[in-house]
Protein backbone atom coordinates (compact mmCIF):
# COMPACT_ATOMS: atom_id res chain seq x y z
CA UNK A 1 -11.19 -9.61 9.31
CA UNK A 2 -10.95 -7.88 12.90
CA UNK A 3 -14.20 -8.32 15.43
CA UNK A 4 -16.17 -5.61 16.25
CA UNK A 5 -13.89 -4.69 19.10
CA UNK A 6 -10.43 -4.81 17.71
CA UNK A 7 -11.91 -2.58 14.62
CA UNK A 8 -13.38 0.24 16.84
CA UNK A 9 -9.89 0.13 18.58
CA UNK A 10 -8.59 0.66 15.28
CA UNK A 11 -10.72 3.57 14.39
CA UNK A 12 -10.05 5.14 17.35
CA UNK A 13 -5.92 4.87 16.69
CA UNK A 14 -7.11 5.76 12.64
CA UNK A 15 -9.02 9.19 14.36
CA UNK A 16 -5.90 10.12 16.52
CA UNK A 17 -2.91 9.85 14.26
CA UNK A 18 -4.79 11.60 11.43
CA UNK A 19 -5.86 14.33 13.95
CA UNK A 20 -2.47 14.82 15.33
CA UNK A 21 -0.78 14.40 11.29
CA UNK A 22 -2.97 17.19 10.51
CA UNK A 23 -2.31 19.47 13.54
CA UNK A 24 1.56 19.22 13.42
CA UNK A 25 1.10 19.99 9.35
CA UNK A 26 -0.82 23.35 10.30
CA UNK A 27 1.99 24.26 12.88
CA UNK A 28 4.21 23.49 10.00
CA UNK A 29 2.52 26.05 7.90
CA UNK A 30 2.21 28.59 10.53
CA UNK A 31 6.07 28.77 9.78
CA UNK A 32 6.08 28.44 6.51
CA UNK A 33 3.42 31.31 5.79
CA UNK A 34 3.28 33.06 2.22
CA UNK A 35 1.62 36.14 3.72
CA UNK A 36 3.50 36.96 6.71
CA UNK A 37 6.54 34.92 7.36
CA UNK A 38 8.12 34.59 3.38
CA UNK A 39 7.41 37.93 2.75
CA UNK A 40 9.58 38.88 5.66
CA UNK A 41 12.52 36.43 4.66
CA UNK A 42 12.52 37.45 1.62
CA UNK A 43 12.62 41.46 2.12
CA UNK A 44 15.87 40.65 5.19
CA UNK A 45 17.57 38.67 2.61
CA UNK A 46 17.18 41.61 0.15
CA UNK A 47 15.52 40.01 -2.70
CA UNK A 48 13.67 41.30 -5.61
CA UNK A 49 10.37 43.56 -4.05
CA UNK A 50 8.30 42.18 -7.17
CA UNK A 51 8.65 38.20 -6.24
CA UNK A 52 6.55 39.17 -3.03
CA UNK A 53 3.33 39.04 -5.53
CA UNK A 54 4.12 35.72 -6.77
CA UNK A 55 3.80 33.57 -2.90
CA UNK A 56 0.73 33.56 -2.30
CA UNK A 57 -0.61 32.47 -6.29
CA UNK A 58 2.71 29.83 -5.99
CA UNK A 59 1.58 28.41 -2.86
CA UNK A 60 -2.08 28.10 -3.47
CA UNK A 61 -2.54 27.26 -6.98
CA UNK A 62 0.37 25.22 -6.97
CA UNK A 63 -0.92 22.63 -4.93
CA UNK A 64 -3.64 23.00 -6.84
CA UNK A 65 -3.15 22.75 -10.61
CA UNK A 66 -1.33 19.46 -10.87
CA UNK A 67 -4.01 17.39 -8.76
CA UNK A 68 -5.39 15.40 -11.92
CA UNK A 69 -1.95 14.52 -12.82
CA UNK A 70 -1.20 13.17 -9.40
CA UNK A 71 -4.60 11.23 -9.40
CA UNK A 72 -3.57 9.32 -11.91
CA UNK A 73 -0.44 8.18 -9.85
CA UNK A 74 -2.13 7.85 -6.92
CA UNK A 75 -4.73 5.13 -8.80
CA UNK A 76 -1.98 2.71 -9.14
CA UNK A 77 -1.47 2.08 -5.62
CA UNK A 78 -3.22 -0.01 -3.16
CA UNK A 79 -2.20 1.62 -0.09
CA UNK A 80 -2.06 5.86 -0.55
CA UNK A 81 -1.28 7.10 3.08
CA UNK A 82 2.61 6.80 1.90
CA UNK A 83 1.55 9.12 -1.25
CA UNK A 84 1.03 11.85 2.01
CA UNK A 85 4.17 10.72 4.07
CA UNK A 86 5.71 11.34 0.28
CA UNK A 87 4.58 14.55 0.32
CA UNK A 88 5.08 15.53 3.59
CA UNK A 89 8.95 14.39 3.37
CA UNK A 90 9.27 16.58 0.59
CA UNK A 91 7.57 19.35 1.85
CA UNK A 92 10.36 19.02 4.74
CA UNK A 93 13.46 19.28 2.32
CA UNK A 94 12.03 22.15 0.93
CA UNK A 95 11.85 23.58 4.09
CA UNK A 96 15.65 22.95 4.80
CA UNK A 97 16.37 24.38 1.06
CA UNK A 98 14.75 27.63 2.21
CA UNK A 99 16.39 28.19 5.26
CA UNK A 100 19.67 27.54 3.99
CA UNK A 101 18.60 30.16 1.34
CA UNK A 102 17.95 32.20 4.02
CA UNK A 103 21.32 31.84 5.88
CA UNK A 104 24.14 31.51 3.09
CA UNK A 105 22.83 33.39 0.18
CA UNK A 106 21.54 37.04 -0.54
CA UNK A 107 20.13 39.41 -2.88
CA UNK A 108 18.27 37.28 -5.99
CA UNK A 109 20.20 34.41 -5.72
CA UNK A 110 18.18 33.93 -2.46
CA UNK A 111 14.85 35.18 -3.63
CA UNK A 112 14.91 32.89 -6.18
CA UNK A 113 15.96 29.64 -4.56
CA UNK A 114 13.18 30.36 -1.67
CA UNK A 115 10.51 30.68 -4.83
CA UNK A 116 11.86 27.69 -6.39
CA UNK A 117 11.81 25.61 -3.05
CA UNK A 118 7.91 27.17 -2.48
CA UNK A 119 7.22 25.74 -5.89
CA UNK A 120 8.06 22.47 -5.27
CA UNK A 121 6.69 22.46 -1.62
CA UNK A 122 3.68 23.52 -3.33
CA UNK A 123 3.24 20.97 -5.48
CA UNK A 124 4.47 18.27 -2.75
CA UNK A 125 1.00 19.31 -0.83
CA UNK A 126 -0.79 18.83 -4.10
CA UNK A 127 -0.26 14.71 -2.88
CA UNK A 128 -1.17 15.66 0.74
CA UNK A 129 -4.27 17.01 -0.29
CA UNK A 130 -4.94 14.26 -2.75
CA UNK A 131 -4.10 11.05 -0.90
CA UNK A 132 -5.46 13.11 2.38
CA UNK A 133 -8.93 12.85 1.22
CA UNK A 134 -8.80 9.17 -0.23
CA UNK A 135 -7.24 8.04 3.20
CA UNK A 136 -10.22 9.85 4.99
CA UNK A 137 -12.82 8.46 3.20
CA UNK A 138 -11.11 5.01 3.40
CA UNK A 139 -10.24 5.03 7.48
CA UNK A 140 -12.62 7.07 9.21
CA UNK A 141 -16.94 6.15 8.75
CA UNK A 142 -18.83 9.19 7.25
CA UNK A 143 -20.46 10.45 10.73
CA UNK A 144 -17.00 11.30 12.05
CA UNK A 145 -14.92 12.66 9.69
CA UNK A 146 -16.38 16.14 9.50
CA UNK A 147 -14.97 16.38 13.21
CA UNK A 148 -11.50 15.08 12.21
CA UNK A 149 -11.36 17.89 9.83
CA UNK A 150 -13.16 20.06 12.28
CA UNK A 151 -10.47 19.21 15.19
CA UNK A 152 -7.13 19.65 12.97
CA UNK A 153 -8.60 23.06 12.62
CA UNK A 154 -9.47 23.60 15.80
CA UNK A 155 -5.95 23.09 16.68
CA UNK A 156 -4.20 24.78 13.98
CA UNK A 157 -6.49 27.81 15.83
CA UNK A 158 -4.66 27.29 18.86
CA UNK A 159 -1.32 27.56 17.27
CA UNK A 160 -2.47 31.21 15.66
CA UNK A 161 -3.69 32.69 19.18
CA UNK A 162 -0.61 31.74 20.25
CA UNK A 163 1.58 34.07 17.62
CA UNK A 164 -0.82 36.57 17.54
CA UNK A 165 -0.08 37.06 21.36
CA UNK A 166 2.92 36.90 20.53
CA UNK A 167 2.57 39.78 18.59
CA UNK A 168 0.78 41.43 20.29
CA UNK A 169 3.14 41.21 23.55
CA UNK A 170 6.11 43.27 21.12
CA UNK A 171 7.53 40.01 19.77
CA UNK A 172 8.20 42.00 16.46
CA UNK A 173 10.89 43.19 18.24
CA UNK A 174 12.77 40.77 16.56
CA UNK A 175 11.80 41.60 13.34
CA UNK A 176 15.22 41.32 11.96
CA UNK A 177 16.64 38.38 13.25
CA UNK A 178 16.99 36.15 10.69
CA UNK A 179 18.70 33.23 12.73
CA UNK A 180 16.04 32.89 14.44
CA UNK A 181 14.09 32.47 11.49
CA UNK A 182 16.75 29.46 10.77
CA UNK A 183 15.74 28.07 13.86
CA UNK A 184 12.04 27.99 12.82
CA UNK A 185 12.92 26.57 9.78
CA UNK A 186 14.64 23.95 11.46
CA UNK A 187 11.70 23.55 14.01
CA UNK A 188 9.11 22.98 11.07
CA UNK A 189 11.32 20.78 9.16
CA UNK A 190 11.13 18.64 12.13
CA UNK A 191 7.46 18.82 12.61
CA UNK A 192 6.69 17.88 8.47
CA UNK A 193 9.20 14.63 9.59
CA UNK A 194 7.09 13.45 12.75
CA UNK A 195 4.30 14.39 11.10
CA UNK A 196 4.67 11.87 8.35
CA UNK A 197 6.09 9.13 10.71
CA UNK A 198 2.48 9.27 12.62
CA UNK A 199 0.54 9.46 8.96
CA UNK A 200 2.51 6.29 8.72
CA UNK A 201 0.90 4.55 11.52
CA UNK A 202 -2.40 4.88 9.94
CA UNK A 203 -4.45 1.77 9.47
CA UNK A 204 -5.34 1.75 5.82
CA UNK A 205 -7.63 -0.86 3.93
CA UNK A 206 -6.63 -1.33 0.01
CA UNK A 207 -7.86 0.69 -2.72
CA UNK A 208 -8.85 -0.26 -6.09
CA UNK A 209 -6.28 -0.25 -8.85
CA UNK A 210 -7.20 -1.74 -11.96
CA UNK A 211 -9.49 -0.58 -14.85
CA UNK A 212 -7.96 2.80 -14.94
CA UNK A 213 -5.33 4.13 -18.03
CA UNK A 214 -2.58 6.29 -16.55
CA UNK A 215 -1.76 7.79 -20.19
CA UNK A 216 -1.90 11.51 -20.92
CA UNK A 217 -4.88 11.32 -22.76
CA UNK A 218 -7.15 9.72 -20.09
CA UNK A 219 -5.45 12.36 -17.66
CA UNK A 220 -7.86 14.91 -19.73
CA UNK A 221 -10.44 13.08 -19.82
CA UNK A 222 -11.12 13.41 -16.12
CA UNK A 223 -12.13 16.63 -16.78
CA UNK A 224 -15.41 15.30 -18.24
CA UNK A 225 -17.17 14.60 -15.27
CA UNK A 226 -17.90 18.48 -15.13
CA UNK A 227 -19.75 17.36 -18.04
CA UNK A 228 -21.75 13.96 -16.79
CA UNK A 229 -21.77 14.60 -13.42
CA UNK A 230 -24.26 17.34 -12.65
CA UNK A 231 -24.19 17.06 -8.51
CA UNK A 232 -20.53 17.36 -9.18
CA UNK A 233 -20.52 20.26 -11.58
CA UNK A 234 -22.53 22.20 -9.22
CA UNK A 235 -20.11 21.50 -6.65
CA UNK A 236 -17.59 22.75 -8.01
CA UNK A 237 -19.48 25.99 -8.99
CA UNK A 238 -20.75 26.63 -5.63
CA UNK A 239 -17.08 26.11 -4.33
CA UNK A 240 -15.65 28.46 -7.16
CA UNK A 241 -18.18 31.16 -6.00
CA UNK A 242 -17.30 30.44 -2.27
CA UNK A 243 -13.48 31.42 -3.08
CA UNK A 244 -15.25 34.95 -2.34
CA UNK A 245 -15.37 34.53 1.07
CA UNK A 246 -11.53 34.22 1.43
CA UNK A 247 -10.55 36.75 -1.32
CA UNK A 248 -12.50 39.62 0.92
CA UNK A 249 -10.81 38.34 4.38
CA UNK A 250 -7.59 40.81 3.63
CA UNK A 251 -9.46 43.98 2.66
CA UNK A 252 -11.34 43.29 6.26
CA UNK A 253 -7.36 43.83 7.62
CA UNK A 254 -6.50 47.14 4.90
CA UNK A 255 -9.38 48.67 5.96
CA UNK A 256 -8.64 48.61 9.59
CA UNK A 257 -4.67 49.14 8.65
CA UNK A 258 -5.98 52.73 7.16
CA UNK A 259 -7.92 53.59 10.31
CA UNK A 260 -5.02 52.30 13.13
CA UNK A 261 -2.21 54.01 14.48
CA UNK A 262 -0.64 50.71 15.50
CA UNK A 263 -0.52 48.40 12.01
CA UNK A 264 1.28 45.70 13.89
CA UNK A 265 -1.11 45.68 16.89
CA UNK A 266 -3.67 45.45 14.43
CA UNK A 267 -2.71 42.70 12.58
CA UNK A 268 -1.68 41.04 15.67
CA UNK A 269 -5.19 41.39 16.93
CA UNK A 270 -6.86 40.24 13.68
CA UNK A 271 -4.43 37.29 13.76
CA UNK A 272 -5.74 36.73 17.23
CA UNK A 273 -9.54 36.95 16.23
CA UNK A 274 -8.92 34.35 13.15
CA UNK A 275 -7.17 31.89 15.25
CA UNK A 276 -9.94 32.27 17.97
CA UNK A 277 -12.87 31.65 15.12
CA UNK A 278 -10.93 28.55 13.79
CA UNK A 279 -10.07 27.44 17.65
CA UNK A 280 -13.89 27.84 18.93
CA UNK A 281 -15.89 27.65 15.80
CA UNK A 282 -14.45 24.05 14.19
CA UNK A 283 -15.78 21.32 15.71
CA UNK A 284 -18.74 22.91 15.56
CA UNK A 285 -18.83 23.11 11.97
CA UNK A 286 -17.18 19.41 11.87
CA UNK A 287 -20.31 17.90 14.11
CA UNK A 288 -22.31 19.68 12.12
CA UNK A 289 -21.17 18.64 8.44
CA UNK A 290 -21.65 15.17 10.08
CA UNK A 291 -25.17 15.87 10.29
CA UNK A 292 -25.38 17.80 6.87
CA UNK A 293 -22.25 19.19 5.37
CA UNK A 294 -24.72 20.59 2.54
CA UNK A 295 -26.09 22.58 5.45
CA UNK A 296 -23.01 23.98 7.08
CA UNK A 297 -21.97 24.94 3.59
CA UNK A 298 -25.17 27.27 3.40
CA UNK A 299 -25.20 28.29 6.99
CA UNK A 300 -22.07 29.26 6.93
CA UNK A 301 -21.74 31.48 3.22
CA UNK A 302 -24.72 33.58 4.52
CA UNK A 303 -22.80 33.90 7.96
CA UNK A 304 -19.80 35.53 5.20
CA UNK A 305 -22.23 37.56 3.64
CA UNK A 306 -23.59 39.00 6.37
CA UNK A 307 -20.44 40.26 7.75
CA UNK A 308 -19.93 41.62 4.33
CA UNK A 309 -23.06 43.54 4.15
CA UNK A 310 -22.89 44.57 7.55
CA UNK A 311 -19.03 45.87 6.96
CA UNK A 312 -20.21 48.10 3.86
CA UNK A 313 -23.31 49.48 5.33
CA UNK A 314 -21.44 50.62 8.62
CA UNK A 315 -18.94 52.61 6.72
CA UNK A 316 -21.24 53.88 4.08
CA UNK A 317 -23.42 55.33 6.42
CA UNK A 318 -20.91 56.16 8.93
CA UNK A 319 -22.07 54.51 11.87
CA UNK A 320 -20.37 55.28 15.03
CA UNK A 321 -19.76 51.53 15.98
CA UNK A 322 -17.76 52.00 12.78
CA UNK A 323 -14.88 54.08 14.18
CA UNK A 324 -14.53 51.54 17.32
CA UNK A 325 -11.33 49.87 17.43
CA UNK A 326 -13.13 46.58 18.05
CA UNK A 327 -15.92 46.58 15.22
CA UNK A 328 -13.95 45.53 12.31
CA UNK A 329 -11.96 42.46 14.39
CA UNK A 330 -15.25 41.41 15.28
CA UNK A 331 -16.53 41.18 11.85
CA UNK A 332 -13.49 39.91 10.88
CA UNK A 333 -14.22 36.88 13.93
CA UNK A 334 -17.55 36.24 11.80
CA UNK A 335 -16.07 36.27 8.71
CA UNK A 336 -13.38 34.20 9.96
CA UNK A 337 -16.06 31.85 11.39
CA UNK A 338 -17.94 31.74 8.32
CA UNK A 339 -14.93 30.63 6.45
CA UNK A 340 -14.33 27.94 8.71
CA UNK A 341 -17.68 26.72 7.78
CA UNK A 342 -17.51 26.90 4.30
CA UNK A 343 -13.69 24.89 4.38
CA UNK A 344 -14.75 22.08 6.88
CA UNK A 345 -18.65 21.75 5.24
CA UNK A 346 -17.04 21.35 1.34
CA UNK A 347 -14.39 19.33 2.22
CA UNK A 348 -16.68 16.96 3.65
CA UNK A 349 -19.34 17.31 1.10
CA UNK A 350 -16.84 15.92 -1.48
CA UNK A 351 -15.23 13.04 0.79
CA UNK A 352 -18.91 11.98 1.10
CA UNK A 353 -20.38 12.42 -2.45
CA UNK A 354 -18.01 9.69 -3.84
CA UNK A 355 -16.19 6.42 -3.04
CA UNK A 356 -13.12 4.52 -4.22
CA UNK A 357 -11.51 5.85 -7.41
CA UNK A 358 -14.15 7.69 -8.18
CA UNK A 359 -13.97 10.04 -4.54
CA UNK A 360 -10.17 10.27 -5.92
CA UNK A 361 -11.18 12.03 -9.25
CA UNK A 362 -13.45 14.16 -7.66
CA UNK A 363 -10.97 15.69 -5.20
CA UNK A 364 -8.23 16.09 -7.99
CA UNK A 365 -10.62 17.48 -10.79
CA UNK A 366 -12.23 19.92 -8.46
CA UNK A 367 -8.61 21.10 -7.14
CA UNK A 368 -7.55 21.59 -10.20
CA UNK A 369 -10.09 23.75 -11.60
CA UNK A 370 -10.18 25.77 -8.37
CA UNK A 371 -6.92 26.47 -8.92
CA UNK A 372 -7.32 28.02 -12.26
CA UNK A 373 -10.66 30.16 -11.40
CA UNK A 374 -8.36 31.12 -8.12
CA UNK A 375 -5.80 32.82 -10.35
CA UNK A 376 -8.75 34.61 -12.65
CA UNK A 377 -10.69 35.59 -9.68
CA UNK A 378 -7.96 37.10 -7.97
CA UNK A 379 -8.53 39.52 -10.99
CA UNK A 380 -11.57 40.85 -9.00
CA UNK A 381 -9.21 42.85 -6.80
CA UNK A 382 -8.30 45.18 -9.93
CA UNK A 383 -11.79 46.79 -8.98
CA UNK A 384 -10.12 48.63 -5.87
CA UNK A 385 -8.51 51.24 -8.25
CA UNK A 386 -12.83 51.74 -9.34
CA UNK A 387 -14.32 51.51 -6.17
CA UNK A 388 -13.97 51.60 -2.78
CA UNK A 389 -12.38 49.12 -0.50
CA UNK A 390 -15.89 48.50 1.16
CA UNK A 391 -17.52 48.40 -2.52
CA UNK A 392 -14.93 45.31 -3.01
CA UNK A 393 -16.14 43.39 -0.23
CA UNK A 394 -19.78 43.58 -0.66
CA UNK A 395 -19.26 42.36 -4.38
CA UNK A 396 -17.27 39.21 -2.83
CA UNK A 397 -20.27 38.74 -0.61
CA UNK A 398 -22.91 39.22 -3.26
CA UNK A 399 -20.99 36.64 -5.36
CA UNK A 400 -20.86 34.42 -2.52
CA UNK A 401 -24.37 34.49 -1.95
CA UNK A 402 -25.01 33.18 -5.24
CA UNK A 403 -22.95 30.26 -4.66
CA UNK A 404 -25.34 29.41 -1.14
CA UNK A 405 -28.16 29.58 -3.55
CA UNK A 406 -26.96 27.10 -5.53
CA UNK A 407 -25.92 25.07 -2.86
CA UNK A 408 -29.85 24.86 -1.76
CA UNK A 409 -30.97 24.56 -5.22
CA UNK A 410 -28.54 22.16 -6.87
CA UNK A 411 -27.34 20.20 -4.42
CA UNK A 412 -28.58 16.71 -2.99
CA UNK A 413 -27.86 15.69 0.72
CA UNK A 414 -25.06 13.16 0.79
C-alpha cells in the first residue's frame, strides 16, 4: 500500500497520461475522419460513389455493436489498460492498411480495402471505449474524472480550430494531393503508437475476475439488466433520445451550404465554431458533471433544443438575423456546446452509476444497444424528402427534449 503522498503523486501521473492518451487519440481521428477526410480518399482513389454512405454507420456502430462481446473478454483480466493499448495498436495497422490502399491500389480494389480496414479499426475502438471506461473508474476518484473527459475534449477542440483555419486560409488547395494524404496517414499511425505507449504507463489497481461465465449464452444474458435495472434502463433511454442532438448537427451545415456562395468557407467556418465549443465549453461541462453529471446532462439537452427551436422559428418566420452569414455558425456554436454537454455529462453518469464488473457491463450493454437504435434512428432523416430541412431539426430537438425529461424524472443523482 502507498502513503498518502506517494498515491496523490500517482494520481496525478494516472490524470496526465490518460489526458494526453486521449488527446493524441482525437488528433488521430481528426485524420482518420469518416465525414471529411475518407470521403475524400476514397472519391481521389476513384472508388465506388455508393460506399461513401456506408463510413459513417461502419465507424460508429461498429465500435459499437460488439461491446458485450468484448466485455466478456475484458472480465477475464486483472489489469485492462493493455485491452486499450490492444486496441489502439490495432487501430494503428489499420491506419497503415489504408494508406497503402490509398497509394498502390485504385478503383474498387481500393474502396474496398479502406472499408475493410475502417471495419476493423472500428471494432478495435470498440476495446478503447470498453477498457477506457473501466480504467477511468478504476484510476482516477469520482470528483475528477468528469474533467479528464472534459480536458481530452478540450484539446481534441484545439486540434479542429486548427484545420478549420486551415481551411479557411485556402488549404483546400491541395485537395488532390493524395501523398500528402500518405503522409497523414503515416503521421496518425504514429500518434495511435505513442498514444498507447503512454496508456501503458498508467497506474492500474486489479480488477475482479472470477464469478463470471464467458460462454455465448451468458454473453446474452447481459442484456437483462435493461430488464432489472431500472436507473440503468432509463439511462439508456435518455441517451438513445439524446442521439438527436448529434443527428440534427449536419442539417445545421446543409442549411447554411444552400444559402452560401462559398461551401468550403462555410464548412471551414462551422468546423471552426465546433472546435471552438468543444475547446472553450469542456472543462466546463467536465467540472460540472463532477458536481452533477445528471445535471449537465439536462442543462445541456435543453441548451440543444433551444438552438433547435430557435433555428426553425428564424427561418419560418423569416427573420432578418436569419439571412446573416453569422446566425447559423452561431447556433451551430450552441448546438455544438450543447453536445459537448450531453457527451462529457453521460459518459460520466455511467462511469459513476456502477463499479467493478458491474461498471464494465453497463458501458458494453449500453454501447451496444446505442449502436443498434443509431442505425434505426438514422431512419429519421428519410423525413427530409416530407418536410423541410428546418421541420427535421425541430423534430430532433423535440425528441431530445423528451429524453431531458426523463433525465429529471427517472434518474437518481450518482
Amino acid at each position: 500500500m502507498l502513503d498518502k503522498e506517494a498515491q496523490k503523486k500517482v494520481d496525478k501521473a494516472n490524470v496526465y497520461r490518460l489526458v494526453v492518451s486521449n488527446f493524441l487519440i482525437n488528433l488521430g481521428d481528426v485524420l482518420i475522419n469518416p465525414k471529411v477526410t475518407l470521403p475524400w480518399l476514397l472519391q481521389s482513389v476513384g472508388a465506388p460513389l455508393f460506399l461513401l454512405g456506408w463510413l459513417v454507420p461502419i465507424r460508429e456502430s461498429g465500435s459499437l455493436l460488439p461491446q458485450v462481446i468484448i466485455a466478456h473478454f475484458i472480465y477475464k483480466i486483472k489489469i485492462r489498460k493493455w485491452v486499450w493499448v490492444l486496441g489502439s495498436v490495432i487501430q494503428s495497422l489499420c491506419v497503415v492498411l489504408i494508406g497503402f490502399a490509398a497509394l498502390l491500389l485504385e478503383g474498387d480494389s481500393a474502396g474496398w480495402v479502406i472499408i475493410s480496414g475502417l471495419v476493423v479499426f472500428s471494432v478495435a475502438r470498440g476495446l478503447n471505449s470498453v477498457a477506457s471506461k473501466d480504467v477511468l473508474g478504476k484510476t482516477i476518484v469520482k470528483n475528477k474524472r468528469g474533467s479528464v473527459t472534459g480536458w481530452s475534449a478540450s484539446a481534441a477542440g484545439f486540434i479542429t480550430i486548427i484545420i478549420a483555419f486551415s481551411m479557411l486560409l485556402g488549404f483546400d488547395s491541395l485537395h488532390n494531393n493524395t501523398g500528402l494524404y500518405v503522409w497523414g496517414i503515416v503521421a496518425a499511425t504514429s500518434i495511435w503508437l505513442v498514444a498507447a505507449l503512454i496508456y501503458s504507463f498508467v497506474r492500474e489497481p486489479f480488477s475482479e475476475v472470477g464469478g463470471v461465465s464467458s460462454s455465448l449464452l451468458s454473453v446474452f444474458k447481459e442484456f437483462a439488466l435493461l430488464r432489472t435495472d431500472r436507473t440503468f434502463r432509463s439511462f439508456v433511454i435518455a441517451r438513445s433520445l439524446f442521439l438527436c442532438a448529434a443527428l440534427s448537427a449536419p442539417y445545421y451545415v446543409l442549411i447554411a451550404q444552400n444559402n452560401a456562395q462559398n461551401s468550403v468557407f462555410t464548412l471551414g467556418l462551422f468546423i471552426l465554431v465546433s472546435g471552438l465549443a468543444s475547446l472553450l465549453s469542456s472543462p466546463f461541462w467536465g467540472l460540472f458533471s463532477d458536481y452533477s453529471s445528471r445535471q449537465v446532462m439536462v442543462f445541456s439537452s435543453l441548451l440543444s433544443v433551444l438552438s433547435g427551436v430557435g433555428l426553425f422559428f428564424s427561418a419560418n418566420f423569416e427573420l432578418e438575423m436569419f439571412s446573416g452569414s453569422w446566425f447559423l455558425p452561431l447556433l451551430y456554436f450552441v448546438l455544438s456546446i450543447a453536445h459537448q454537454g450531453i457527451r462529457i455529462g453521460r459518459k460520466t453518469y455511467l462511469v459513476n452509476l456502477g463499479e467493478g464488473n458491474r461498471r464494465t457491463s453497463y458501458v458494453s450493454v449500453s454501447n451496444t444497444v446505442i449502436g443498434i437504435i443509431l442505425l434505426g434512428m438514422s431512419s429519421i432523416s428519410l423525413l427530409s424528402y416530407v418536410v423541410s430541412l428546418e421541420t427535421l431539426v425541430l423534430i430532433f430537438s423535440f425528441i431530445t427534449l423528451v429524453g431531458a425529461v426523463m433525465v429529471i424524472r427517472c434518474l437518481p443523482e450518482v
